[in-house]
N, C-alpha and C. Protein backbone atom coordinates (compact mmCIF):
# COMPACT_ATOMS: atom_id res chain seq x y z
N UNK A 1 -1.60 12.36 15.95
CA UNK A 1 -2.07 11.03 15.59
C UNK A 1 -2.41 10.96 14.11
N UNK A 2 -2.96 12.31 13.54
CA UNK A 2 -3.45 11.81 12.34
C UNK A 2 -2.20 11.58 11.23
N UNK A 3 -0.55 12.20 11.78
CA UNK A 3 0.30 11.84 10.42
C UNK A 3 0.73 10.28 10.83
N UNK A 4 0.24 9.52 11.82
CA UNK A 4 0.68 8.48 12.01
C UNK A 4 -0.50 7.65 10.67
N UNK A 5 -1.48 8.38 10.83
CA UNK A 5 -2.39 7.29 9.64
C UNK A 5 -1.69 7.81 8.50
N UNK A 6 -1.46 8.73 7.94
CA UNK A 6 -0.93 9.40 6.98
C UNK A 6 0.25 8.59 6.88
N UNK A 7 1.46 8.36 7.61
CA UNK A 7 2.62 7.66 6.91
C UNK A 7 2.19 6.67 6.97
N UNK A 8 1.62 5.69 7.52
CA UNK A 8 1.10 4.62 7.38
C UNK A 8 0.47 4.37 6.08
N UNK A 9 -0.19 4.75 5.76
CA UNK A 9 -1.32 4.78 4.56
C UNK A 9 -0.41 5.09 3.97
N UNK A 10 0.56 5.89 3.23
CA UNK A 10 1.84 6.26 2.35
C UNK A 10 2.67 4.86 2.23
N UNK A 11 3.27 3.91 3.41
CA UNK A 11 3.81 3.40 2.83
C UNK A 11 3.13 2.30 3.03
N UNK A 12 1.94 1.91 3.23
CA UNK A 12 1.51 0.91 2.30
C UNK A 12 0.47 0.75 1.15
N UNK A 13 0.66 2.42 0.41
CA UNK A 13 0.17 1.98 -0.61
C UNK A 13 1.64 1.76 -1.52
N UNK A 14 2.87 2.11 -1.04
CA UNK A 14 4.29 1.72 -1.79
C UNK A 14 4.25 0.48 -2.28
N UNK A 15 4.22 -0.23 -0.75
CA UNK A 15 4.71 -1.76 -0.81
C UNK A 15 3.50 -2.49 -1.40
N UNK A 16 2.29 -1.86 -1.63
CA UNK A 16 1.07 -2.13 -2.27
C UNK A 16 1.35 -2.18 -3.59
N UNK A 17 1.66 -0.85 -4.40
CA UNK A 17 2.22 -0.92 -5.50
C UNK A 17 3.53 -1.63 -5.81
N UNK A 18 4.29 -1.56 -4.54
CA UNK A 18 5.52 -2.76 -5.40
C UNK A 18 5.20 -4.40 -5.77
N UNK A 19 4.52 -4.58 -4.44
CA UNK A 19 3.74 -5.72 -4.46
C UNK A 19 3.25 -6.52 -5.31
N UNK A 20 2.43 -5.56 -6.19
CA UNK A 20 1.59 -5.51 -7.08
C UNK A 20 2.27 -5.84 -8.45
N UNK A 21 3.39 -4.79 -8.81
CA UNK A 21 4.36 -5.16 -9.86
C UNK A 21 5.06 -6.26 -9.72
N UNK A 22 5.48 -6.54 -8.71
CA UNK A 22 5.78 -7.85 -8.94
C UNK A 22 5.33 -8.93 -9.30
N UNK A 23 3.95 -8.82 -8.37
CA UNK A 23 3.31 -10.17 -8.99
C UNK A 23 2.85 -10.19 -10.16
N UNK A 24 2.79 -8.68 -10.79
CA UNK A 24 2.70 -8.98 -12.51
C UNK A 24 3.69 -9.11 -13.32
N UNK A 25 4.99 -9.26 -13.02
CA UNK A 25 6.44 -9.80 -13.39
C UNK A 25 6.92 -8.80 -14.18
N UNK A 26 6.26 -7.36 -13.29
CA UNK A 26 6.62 -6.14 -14.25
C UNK A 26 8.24 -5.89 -13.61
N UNK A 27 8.40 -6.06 -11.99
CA UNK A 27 9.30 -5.87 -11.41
C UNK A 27 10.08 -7.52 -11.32
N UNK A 28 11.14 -7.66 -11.71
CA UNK A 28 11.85 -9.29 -11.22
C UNK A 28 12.76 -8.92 -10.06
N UNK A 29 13.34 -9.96 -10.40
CA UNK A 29 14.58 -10.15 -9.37
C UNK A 29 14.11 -10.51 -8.01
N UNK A 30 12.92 -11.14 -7.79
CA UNK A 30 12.71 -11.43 -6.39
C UNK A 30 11.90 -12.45 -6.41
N UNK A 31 11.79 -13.49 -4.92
CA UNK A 31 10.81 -14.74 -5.52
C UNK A 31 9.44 -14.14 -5.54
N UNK A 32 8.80 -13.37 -5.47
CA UNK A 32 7.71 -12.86 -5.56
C UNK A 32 7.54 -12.46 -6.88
N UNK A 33 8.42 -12.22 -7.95
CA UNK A 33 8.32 -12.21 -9.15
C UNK A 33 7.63 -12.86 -9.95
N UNK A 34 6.29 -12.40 -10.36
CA UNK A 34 5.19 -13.57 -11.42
C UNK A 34 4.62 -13.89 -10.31
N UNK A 35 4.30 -14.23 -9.10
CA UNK A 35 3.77 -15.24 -8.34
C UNK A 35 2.11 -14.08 -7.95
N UNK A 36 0.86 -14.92 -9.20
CA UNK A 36 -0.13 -14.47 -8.96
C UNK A 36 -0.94 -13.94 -7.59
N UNK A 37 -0.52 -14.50 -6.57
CA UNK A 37 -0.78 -13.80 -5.00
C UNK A 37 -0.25 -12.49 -4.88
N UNK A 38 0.56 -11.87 -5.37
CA UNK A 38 0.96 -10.66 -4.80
C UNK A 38 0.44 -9.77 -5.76
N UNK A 39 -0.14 -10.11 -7.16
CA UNK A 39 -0.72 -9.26 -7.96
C UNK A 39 -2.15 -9.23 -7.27
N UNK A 40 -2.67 -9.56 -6.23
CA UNK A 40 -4.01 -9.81 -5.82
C UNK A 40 -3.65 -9.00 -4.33
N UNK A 41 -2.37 -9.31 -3.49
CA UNK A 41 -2.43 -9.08 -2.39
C UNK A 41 -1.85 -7.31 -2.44
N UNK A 42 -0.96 -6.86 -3.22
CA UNK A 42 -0.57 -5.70 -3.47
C UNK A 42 -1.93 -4.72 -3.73
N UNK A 43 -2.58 -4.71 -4.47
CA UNK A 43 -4.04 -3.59 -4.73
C UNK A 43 -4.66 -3.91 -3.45
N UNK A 44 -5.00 -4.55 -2.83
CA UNK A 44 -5.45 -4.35 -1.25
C UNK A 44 -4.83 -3.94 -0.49
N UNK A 45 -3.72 -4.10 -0.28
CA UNK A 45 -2.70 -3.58 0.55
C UNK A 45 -2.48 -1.60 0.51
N UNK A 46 -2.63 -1.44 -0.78
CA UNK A 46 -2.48 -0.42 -1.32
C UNK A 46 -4.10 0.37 -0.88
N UNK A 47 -5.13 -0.04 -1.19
CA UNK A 47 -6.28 0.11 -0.90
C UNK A 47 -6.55 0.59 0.68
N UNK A 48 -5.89 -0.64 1.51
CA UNK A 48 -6.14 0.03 2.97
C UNK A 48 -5.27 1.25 3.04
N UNK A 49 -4.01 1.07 2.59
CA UNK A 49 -3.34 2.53 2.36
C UNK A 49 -4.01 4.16 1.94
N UNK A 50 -4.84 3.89 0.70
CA UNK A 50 -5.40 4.99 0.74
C UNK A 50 -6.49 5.29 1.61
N UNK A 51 -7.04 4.42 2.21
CA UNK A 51 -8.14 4.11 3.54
C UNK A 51 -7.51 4.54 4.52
N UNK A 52 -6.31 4.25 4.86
CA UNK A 52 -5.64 5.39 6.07
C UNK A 52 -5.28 6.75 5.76
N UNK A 53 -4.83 7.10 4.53
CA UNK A 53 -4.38 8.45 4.41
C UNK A 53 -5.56 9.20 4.25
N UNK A 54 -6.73 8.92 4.05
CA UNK A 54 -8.07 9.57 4.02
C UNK A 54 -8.23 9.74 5.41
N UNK A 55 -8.16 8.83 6.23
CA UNK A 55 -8.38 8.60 7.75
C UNK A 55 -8.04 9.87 8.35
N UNK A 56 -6.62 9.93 7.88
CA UNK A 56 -5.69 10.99 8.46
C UNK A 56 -5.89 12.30 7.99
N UNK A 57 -6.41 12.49 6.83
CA UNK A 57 -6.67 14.00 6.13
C UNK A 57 -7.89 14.64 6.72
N UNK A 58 -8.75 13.67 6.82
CA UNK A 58 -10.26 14.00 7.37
C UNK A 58 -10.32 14.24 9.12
N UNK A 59 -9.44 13.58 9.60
CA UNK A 59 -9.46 13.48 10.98
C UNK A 59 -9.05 15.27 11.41
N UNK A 60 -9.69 15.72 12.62
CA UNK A 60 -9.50 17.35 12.92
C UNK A 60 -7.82 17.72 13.49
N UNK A 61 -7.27 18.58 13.44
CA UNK A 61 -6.19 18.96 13.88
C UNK A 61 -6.03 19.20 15.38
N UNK A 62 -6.77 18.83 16.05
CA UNK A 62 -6.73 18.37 17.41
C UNK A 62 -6.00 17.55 17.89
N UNK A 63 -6.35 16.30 17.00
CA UNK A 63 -5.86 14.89 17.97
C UNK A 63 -4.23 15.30 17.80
């Protein structure tokens, strides 16, 4: 169970960070390009991400 928080938390701190570039119009080519919501919604996204991969590192080798 715990690499399920672990890939979880991995890829959304990705799409957190892509997210993120986009909405700072670092990344184009997509309508999310510039559009101030995803520069806001990407660092949270990314945030619960590292909130799961902690989940998963800390959790015992049991489960």
């Amino acid at each position: 169970m715990r690499w399920v928080y672990i890939g979880v938390g991995v890829l959304l701190i990705l799409f957190g960070g892509v997210w993120t570039l986009q909405g700072l119009d670092v990344l184009g080519g997509s309508a999310m390009s510039g559009v101030t919501v995803w520069a806001v919604v990407g660092p949270v996204v990314a945030l619960v991400g590292i909130v799961s991969v902690v989940i998963g590192l800390r959790r015992s080798r049991v489960d």
